[in-house]
Protein backbone atom coordinates (compact mmCIF):
# COMPACT_ATOMS: atom_id res chain seq x y z
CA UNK A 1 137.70 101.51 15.17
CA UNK A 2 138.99 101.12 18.80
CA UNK A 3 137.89 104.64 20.37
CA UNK A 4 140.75 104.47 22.60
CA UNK A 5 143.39 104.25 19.49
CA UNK A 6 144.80 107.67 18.54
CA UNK A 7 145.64 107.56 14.67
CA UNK A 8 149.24 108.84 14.19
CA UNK A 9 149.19 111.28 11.08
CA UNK A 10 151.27 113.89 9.71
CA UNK A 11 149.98 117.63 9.21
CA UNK A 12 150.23 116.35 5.20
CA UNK A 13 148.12 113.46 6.00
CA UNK A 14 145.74 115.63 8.68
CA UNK A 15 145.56 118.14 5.88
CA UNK A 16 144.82 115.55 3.05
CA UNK A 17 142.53 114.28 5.49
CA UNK A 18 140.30 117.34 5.82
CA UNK A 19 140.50 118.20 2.19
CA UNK A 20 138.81 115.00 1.48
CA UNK A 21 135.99 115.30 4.07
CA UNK A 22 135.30 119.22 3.05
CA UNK A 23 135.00 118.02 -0.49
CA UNK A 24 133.04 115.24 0.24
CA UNK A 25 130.62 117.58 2.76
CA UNK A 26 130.53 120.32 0.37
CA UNK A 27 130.12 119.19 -3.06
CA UNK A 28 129.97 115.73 -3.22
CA UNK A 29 126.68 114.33 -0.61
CA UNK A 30 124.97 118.00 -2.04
CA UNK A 31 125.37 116.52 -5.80
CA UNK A 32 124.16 113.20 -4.42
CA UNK A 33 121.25 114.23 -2.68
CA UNK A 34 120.12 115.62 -5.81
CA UNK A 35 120.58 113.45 -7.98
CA UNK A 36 118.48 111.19 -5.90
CA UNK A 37 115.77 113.52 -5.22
CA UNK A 38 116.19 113.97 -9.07
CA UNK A 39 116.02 110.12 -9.74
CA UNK A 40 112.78 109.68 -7.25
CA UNK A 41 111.16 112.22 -9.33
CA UNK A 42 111.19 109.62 -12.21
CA UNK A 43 108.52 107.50 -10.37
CA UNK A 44 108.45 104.17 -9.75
CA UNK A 45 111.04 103.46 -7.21
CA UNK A 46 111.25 99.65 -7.16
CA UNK A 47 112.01 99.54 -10.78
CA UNK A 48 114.29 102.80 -10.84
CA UNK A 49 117.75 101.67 -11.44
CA UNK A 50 118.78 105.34 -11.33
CA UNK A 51 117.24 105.84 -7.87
CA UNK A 52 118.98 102.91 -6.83
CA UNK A 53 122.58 103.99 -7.98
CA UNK A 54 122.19 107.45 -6.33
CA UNK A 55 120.86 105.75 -3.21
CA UNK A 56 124.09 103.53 -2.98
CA UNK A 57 126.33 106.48 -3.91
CA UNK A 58 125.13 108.88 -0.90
CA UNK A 59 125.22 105.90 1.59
CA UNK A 60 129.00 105.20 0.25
CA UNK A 61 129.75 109.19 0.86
CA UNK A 62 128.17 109.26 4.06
CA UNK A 63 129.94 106.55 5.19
CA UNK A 64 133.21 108.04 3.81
CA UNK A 65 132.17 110.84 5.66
CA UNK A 66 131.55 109.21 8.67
CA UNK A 67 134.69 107.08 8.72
CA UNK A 68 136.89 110.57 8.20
CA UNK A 69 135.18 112.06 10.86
CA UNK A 70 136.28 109.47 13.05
CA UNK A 71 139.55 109.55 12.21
CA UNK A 72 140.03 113.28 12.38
CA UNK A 73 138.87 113.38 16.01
CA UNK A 74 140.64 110.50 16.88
CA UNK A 75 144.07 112.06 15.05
CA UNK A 76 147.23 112.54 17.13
CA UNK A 77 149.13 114.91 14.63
CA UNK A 78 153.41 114.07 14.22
CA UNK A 79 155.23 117.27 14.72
CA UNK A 80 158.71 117.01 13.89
CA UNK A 81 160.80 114.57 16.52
CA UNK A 82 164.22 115.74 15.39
CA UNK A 83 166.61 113.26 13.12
CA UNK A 84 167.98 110.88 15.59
CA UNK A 85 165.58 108.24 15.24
CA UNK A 86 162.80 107.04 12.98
CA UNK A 87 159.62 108.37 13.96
CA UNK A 88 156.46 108.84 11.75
CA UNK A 89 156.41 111.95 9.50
CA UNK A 90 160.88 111.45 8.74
CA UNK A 91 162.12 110.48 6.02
CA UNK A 92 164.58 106.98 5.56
CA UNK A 93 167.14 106.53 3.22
CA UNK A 94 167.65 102.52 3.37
CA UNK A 95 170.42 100.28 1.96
CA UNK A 96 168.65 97.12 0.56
CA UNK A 97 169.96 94.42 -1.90
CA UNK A 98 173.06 96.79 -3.02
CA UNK A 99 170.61 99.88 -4.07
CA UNK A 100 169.86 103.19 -1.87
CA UNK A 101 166.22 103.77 -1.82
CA UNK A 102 164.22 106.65 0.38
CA UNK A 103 160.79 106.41 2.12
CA UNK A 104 158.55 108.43 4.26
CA UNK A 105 157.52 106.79 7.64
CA UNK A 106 153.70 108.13 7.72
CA UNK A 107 150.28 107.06 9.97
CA UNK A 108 148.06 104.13 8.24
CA UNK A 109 146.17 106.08 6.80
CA UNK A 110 148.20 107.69 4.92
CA UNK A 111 150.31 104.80 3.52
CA UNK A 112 150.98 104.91 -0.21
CA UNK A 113 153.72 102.19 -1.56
CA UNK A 114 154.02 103.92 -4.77
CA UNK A 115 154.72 107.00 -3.20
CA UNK A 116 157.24 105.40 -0.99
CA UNK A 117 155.17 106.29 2.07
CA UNK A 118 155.48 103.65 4.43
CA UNK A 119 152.77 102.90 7.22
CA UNK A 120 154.56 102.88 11.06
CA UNK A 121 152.49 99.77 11.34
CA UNK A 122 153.95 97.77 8.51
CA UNK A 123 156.42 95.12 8.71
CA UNK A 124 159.43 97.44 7.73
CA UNK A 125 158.01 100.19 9.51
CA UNK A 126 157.09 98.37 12.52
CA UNK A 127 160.99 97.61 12.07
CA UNK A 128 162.12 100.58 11.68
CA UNK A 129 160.63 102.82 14.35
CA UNK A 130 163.39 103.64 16.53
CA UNK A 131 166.17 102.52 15.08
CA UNK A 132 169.00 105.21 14.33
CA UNK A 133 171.31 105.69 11.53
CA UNK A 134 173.87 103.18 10.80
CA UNK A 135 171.51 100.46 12.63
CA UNK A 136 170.06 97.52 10.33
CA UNK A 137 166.87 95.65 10.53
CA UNK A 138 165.52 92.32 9.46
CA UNK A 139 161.90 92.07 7.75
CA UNK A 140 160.45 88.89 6.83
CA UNK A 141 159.03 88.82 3.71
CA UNK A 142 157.55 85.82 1.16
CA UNK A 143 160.78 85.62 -0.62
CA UNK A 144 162.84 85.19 2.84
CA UNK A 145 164.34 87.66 5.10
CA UNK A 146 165.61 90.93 3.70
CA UNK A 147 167.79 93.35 5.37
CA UNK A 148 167.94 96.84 5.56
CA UNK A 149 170.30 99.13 6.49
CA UNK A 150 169.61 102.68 7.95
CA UNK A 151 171.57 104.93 6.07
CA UNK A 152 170.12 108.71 6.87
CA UNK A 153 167.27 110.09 9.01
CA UNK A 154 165.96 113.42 8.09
């Protein structure tokens, strides 16, 4: 990760964010770390598949851990910009293909398409950032070019 980039989040996503590395700190890497010290106990290490699994788990959590850490000191938190313009952390209610359809303009992180939470720094967010109500935008997709029109910003 570039150390120069600041990673655009939302209080939601800063607070998801956190919740995720105090879990991981506090409960998870302290059940790993014994169930490794639990699985060396069972001897011979180069045979102990047990050993082995808890090993890889605690190197996946630190590095989870790691990774979040980054990001949260890195994080440039969205506070509300007003409703004039899309911005990460509004809301978009879009016009596409004759149906309405609303989605949540949110940091990378904290993109989830089947939450309708749309990264800045996708295609149709990368679109829409800017862009005011009553504007349209054209997103290239594998099927062609679809267009969307910006029907509300809240």
């Amino acid at each position: 990760m570039d150390p120069h980039h600041k990673m655009m989040l939302t209080k939601e996503g800063l607070a998801e964010l956190r919740s995720e590395h105090d879990e991981l700190v506090n409960v998870k890497r302290p059940t790993a770390v014994t169930r490794l010290s639990d699985a060396r106990s069972l001897g011979d290490l180069s045979e102990n598949s047990e050993y082995a699994a808890a090993k890889q788990d605690l190197a996946f959590i630190d590095g989870r851990i790691a990774e979040l850490e980054e990001i949260l000191h890195s994080a440039k938190v969205i506070t509300n910009h007003g409703k004039s313009y899309v911005d990460v952390g509004c809301k978009v209610t879009l016009h596409v293909n004759g149906k309405k359809d609303m989605f949540t303009v949110v940091g990378e992180w904290e993109a989830d398409p089947m939450e309708k939470k749309i990264s800045h720094e996708s295609p149709l967010g990368r679109a829409l950032m800017g862009k005011k109500s009553g504007d349209s935008v054209e997103v290239e997709a594998p099927a062609g070019k679809i267009l969307y029109k910006i029907l509300h910003i809240e």
